[in-house]
Protein backbone atom coordinates (compact mmCIF):
# COMPACT_ATOMS: atom_id res chain seq x y z
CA UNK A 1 38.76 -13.02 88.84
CA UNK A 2 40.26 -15.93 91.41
CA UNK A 3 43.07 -18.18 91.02
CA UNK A 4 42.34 -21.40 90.92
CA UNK A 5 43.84 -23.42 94.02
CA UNK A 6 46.09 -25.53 92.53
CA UNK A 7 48.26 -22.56 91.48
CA UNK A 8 49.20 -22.32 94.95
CA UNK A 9 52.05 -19.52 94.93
CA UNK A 10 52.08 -18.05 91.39
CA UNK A 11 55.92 -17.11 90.36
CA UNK A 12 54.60 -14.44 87.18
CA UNK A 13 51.29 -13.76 86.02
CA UNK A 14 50.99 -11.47 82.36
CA UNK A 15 47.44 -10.23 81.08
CA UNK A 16 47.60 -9.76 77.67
CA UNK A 17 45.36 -9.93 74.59
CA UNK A 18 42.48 -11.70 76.55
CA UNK A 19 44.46 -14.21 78.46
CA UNK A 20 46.06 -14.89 81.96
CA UNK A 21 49.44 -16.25 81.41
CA UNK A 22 50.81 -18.10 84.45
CA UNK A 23 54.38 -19.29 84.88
CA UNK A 24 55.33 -21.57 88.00
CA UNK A 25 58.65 -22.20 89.01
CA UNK A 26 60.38 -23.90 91.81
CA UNK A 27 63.17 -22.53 94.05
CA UNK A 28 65.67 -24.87 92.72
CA UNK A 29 68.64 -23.61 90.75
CA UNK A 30 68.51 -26.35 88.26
CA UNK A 31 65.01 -27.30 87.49
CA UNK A 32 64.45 -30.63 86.42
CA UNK A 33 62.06 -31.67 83.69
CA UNK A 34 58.40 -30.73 85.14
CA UNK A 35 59.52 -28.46 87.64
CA UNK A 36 58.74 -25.51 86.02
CA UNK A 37 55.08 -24.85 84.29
CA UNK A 38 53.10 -22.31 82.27
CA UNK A 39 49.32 -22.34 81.85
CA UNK A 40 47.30 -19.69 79.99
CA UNK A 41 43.37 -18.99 81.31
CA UNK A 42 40.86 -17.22 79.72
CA UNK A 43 40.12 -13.93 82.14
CA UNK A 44 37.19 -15.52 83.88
CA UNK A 45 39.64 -18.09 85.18
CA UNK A 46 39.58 -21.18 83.09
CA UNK A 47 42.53 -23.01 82.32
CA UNK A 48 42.83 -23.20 78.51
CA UNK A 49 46.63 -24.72 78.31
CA UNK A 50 49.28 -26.16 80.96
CA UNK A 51 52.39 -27.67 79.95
CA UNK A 52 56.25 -27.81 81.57
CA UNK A 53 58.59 -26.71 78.36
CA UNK A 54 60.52 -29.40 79.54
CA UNK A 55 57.82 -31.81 77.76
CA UNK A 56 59.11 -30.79 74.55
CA UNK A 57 62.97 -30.89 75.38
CA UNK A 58 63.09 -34.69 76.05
CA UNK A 59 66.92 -34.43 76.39
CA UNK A 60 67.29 -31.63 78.93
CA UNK A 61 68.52 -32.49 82.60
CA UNK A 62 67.67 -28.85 83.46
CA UNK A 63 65.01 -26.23 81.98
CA UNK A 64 64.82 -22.79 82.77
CA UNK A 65 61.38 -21.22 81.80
CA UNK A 66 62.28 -17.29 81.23
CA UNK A 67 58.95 -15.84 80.00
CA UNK A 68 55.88 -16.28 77.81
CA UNK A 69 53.47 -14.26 75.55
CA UNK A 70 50.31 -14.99 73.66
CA UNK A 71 48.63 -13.31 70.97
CA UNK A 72 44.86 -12.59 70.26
CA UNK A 73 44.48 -15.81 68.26
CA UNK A 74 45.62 -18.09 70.66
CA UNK A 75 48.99 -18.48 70.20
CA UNK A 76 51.85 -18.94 72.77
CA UNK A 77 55.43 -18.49 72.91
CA UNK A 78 57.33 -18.95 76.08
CA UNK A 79 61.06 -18.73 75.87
CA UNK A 80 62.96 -21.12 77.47
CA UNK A 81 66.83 -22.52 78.49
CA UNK A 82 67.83 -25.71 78.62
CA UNK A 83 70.93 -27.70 79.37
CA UNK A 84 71.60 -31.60 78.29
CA UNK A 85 73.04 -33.95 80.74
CA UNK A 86 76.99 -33.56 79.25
CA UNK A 87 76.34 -29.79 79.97
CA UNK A 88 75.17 -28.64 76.17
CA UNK A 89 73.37 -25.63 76.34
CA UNK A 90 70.02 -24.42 74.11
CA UNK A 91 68.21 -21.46 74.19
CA UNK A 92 64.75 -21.40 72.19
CA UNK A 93 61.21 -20.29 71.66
CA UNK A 94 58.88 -22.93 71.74
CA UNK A 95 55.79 -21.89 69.69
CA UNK A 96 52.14 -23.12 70.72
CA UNK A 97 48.71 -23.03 69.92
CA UNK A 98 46.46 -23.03 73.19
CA UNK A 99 43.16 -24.16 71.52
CA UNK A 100 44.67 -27.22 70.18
CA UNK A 101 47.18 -27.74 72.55
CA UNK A 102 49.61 -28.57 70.13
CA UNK A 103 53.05 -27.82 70.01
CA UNK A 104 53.97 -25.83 66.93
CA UNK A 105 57.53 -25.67 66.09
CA UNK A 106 60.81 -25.02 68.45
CA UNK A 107 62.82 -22.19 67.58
CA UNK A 108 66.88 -22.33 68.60
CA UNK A 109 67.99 -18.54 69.24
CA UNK A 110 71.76 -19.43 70.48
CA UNK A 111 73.38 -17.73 71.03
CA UNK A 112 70.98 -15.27 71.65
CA UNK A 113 68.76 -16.08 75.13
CA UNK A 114 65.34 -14.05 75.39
CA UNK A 115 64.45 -13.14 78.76
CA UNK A 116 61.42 -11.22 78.05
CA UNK A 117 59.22 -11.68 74.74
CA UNK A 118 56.19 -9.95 73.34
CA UNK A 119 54.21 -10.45 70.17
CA UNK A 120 53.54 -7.32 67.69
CA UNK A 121 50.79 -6.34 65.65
CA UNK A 122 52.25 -7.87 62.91
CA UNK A 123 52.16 -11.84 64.80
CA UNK A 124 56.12 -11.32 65.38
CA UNK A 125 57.76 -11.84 68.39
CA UNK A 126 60.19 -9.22 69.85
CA UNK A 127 62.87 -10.42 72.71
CA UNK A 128 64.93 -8.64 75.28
CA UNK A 129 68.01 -10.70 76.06
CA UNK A 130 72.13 -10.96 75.35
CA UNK A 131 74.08 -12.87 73.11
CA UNK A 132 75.29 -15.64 75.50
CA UNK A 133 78.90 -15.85 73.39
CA UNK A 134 79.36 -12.57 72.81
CA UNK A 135 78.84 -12.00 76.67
CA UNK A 136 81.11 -14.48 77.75
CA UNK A 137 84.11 -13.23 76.07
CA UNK A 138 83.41 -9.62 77.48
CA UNK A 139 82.15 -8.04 74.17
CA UNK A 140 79.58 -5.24 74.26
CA UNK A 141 79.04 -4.90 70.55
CA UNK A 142 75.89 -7.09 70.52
CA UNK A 143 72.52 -6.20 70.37
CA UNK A 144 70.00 -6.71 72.89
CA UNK A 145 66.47 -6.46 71.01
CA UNK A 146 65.25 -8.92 68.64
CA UNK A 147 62.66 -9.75 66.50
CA UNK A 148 61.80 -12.89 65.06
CA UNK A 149 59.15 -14.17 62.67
CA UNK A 150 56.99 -17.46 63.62
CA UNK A 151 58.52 -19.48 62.17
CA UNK A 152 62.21 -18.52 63.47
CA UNK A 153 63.53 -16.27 61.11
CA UNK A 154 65.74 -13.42 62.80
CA UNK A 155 64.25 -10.30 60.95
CA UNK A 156 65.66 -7.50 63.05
CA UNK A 157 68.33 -6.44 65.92
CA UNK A 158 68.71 -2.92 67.63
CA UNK A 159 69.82 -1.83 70.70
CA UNK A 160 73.59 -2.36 71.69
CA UNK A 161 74.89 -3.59 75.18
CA UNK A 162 77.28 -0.74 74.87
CA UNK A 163 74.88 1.83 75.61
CA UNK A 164 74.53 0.64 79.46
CA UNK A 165 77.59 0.16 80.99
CA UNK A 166 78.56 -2.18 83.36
CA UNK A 167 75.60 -3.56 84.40
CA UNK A 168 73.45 -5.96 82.64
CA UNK A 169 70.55 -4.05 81.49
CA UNK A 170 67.91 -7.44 81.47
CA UNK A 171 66.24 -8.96 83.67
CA UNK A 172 62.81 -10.19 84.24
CA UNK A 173 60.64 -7.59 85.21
CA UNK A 174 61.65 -5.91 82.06
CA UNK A 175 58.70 -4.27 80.98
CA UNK A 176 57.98 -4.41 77.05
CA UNK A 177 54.44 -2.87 75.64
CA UNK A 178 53.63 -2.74 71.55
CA UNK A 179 52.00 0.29 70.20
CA UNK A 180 51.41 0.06 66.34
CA UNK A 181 54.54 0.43 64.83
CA UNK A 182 56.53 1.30 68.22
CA UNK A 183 57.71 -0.88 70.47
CA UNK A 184 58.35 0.75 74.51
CA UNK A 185 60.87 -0.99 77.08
CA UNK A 186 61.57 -0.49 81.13
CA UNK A 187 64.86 -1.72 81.88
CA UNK A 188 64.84 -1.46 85.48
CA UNK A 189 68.39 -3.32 86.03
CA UNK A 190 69.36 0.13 84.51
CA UNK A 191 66.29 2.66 85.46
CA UNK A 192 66.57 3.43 81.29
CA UNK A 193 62.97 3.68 79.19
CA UNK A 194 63.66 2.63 75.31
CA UNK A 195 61.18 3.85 72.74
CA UNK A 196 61.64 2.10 69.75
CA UNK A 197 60.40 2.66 65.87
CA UNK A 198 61.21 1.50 62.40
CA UNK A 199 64.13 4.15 62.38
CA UNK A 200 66.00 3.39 65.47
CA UNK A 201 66.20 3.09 69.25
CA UNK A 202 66.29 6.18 71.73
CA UNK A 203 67.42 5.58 75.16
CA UNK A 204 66.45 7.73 78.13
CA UNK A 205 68.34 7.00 81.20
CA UNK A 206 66.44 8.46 84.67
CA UNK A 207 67.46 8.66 87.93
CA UNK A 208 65.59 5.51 90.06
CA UNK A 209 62.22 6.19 90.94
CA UNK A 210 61.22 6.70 94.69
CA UNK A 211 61.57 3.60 97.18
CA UNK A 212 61.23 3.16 100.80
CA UNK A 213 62.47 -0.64 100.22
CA UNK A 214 66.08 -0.89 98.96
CA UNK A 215 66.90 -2.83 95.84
CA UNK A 216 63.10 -2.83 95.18
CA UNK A 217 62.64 -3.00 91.53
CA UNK A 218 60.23 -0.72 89.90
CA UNK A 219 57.35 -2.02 88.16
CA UNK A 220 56.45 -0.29 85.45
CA UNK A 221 52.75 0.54 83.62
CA UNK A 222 52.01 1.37 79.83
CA UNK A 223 48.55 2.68 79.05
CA UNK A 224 48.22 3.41 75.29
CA UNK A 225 48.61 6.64 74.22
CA UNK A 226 50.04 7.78 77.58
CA UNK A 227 53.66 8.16 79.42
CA UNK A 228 54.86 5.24 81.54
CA UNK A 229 53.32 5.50 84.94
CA UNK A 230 55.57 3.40 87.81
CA UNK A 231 54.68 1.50 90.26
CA UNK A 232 56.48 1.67 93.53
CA UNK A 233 56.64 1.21 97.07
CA UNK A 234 56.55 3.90 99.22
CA UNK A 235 55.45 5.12 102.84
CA UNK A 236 52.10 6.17 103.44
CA UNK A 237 50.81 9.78 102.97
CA UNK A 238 47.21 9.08 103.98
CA UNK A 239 46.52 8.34 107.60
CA UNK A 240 49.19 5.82 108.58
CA UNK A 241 52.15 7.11 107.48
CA UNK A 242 54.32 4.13 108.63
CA UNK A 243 53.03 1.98 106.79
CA UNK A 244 54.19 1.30 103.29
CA UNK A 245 52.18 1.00 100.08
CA UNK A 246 52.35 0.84 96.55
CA UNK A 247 52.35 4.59 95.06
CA UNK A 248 51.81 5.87 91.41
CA UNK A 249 54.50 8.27 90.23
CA UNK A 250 55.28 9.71 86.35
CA UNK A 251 59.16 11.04 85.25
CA UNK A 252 58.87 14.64 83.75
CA UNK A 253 61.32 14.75 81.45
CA UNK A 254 61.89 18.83 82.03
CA UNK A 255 62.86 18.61 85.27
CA UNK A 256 64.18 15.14 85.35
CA UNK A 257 61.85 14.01 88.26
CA UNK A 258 59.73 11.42 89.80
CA UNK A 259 56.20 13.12 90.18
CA UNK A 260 53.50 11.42 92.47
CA UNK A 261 50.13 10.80 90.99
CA UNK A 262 48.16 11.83 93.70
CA UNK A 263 44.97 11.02 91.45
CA UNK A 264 46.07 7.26 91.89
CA UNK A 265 44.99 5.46 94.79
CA UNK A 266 47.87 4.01 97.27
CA UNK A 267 47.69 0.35 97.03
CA UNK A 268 48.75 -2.43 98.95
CA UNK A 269 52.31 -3.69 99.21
CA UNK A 270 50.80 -7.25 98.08
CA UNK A 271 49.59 -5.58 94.55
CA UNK A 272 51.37 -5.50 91.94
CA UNK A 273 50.75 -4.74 87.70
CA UNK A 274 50.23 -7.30 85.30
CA UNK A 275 48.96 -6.38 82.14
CA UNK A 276 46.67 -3.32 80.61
CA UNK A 277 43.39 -3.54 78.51
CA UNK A 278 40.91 -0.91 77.08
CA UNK A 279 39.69 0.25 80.80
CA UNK A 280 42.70 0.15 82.98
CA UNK A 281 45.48 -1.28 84.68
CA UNK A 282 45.30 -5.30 85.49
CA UNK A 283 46.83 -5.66 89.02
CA UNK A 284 47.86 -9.14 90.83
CA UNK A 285 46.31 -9.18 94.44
CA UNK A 286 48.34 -11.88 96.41
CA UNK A 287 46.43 -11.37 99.42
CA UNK A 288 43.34 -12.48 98.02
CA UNK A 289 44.73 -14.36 95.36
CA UNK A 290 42.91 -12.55 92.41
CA UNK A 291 43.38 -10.10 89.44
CA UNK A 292 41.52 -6.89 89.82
CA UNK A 293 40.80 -3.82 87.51
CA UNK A 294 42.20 -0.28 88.56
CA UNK A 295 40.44 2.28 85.95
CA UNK A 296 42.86 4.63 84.74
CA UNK A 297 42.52 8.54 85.50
């Protein structure tokens, strides 16, 4: 599947339930309304949706877009930040439905800002983020996961700040995957996996997987049923061995290492994951501007 051209650089591309979710954003620190863009295609590359969240902030002087998810049916949710002209700030939700391109409802989280959001099987929507207040005055006793229904009601938190330290745990290649009733998270701020379930939410901190590139983040893939596999780049082990690539590599849990999945292919440096479906892993090629299928092993 191709790009279209006029998504010239893509910032963040998510395959999920069917759709291509693309998010364009400018360099500029404060966006300004328009400046930042997210479109949802169906996987044989038509555009379905594109709209700037800005569009339905009509009082914002800057607008942040953070992330986006859609379900099977259609809907979108992209979380967003915004700040008025006197310096007010809002964080919210803004809830969509593609095939009618209508605007749904806008959902106001302050003080809680969602960085990353995913739907459930249930049509909820789960988001990774900090409360902004309780950050600002140096607290750790917030949570950091939280689940909201459609139409805005809070229904759960979990996961405190406390449990990581100094160093703020989100980010946005946060990695969040659904399975039934069990929701998985890569925090790669913090190299820490998070499973989880209705009871409560375990915390494995590893040591950082492999890298030949400093500060590199870790991307991170979920196949159902399966452990995390990570995505990473590495020097070649084939026949240039200068070169670097993007290697496969699973954390055993007994020994407390990074394994290499020498089943996996090495990839180029310009792939990188974007989603899962029933056959494999959904990759990003940047070279060639297209989405290809790696079957899984």
């Amino acid at each position: 599947m191709a790009i279209p051209q006029r998504f010239s650089a893509p910032a963040e591309l998510r395959a999920e339930n069917g759709f291509l979710i693309i998010i364009d954003r400018n360099a500029s620190r404060n966006p300004g309304p328009g400046e930042h863009e997210v479109s949802v295609l169906t996987m044989d590359g038509t555009v379905r949706f594109s709209r700037p969240p800005s569009a339905d902030l009509p009082d914002a002087k800057v607008v942040v877009l953070e992330n986006a998810t859609i379900a099977a049916n259609g809907t979108l949710v992209v979380a967003a930040q915004a700040w008025s002209r006197e310096g007010a700030a809002a964080a919210v939700l803004i809830v969509y439905d593609v095939a009618t391109q209508r605007t749904l409802r806008i959902i106001r989280t302050n003080p809680v800002v969602c960085f990353n959001v995913a739907f459930d099987s249930d049509g909820d929507v789960w988001c990774v983020g900090p409360d902004a207040e309780a950050d600002r005055a140096k607290r750790s006793d917030y949570s950091l996961l939280w689940r909201y229904a459609i139409d805005g009601r809070l229904l759960a938190r979990t996961l405190t700040r406390s449990e990581f330290g100094p160093v703020n745990p989100w980010s946005r290649f946060t990695t969040m995957t659904l399975e039934g009733s069990s929701l998985h998270l890569w925090l790669p701020q913090v190299s820490a996996f998070v499973d989880v379930t209705s009871k409560n939410a375990l915390v494995q901190h590893v040591p950082a997987a492999p890298a030949s590139v400093p500060r590199e983040l870790t991307h991170m893939i979920k196949l159902p049923g399966r452990k995390p596999i990570a995505l990473t780049v590495v020097r070649g082990t084939d026949a240039d061995r200068d070169s670097l690539h993007r290697g496969f590599f699973q954390f055993d849990a007994t020994s407390r290492t990074w394994e290499r999945l020498i089943d996996w292919p090495e990839l180029p440096i310009g792939f990188w994951p974007i989603g899962v479906d029933d056959s494999g892993v959904l990759l990003w090629d940047r070279y060639q501007r297209q989405v290809v299928r790696l079957a899984s092993k």
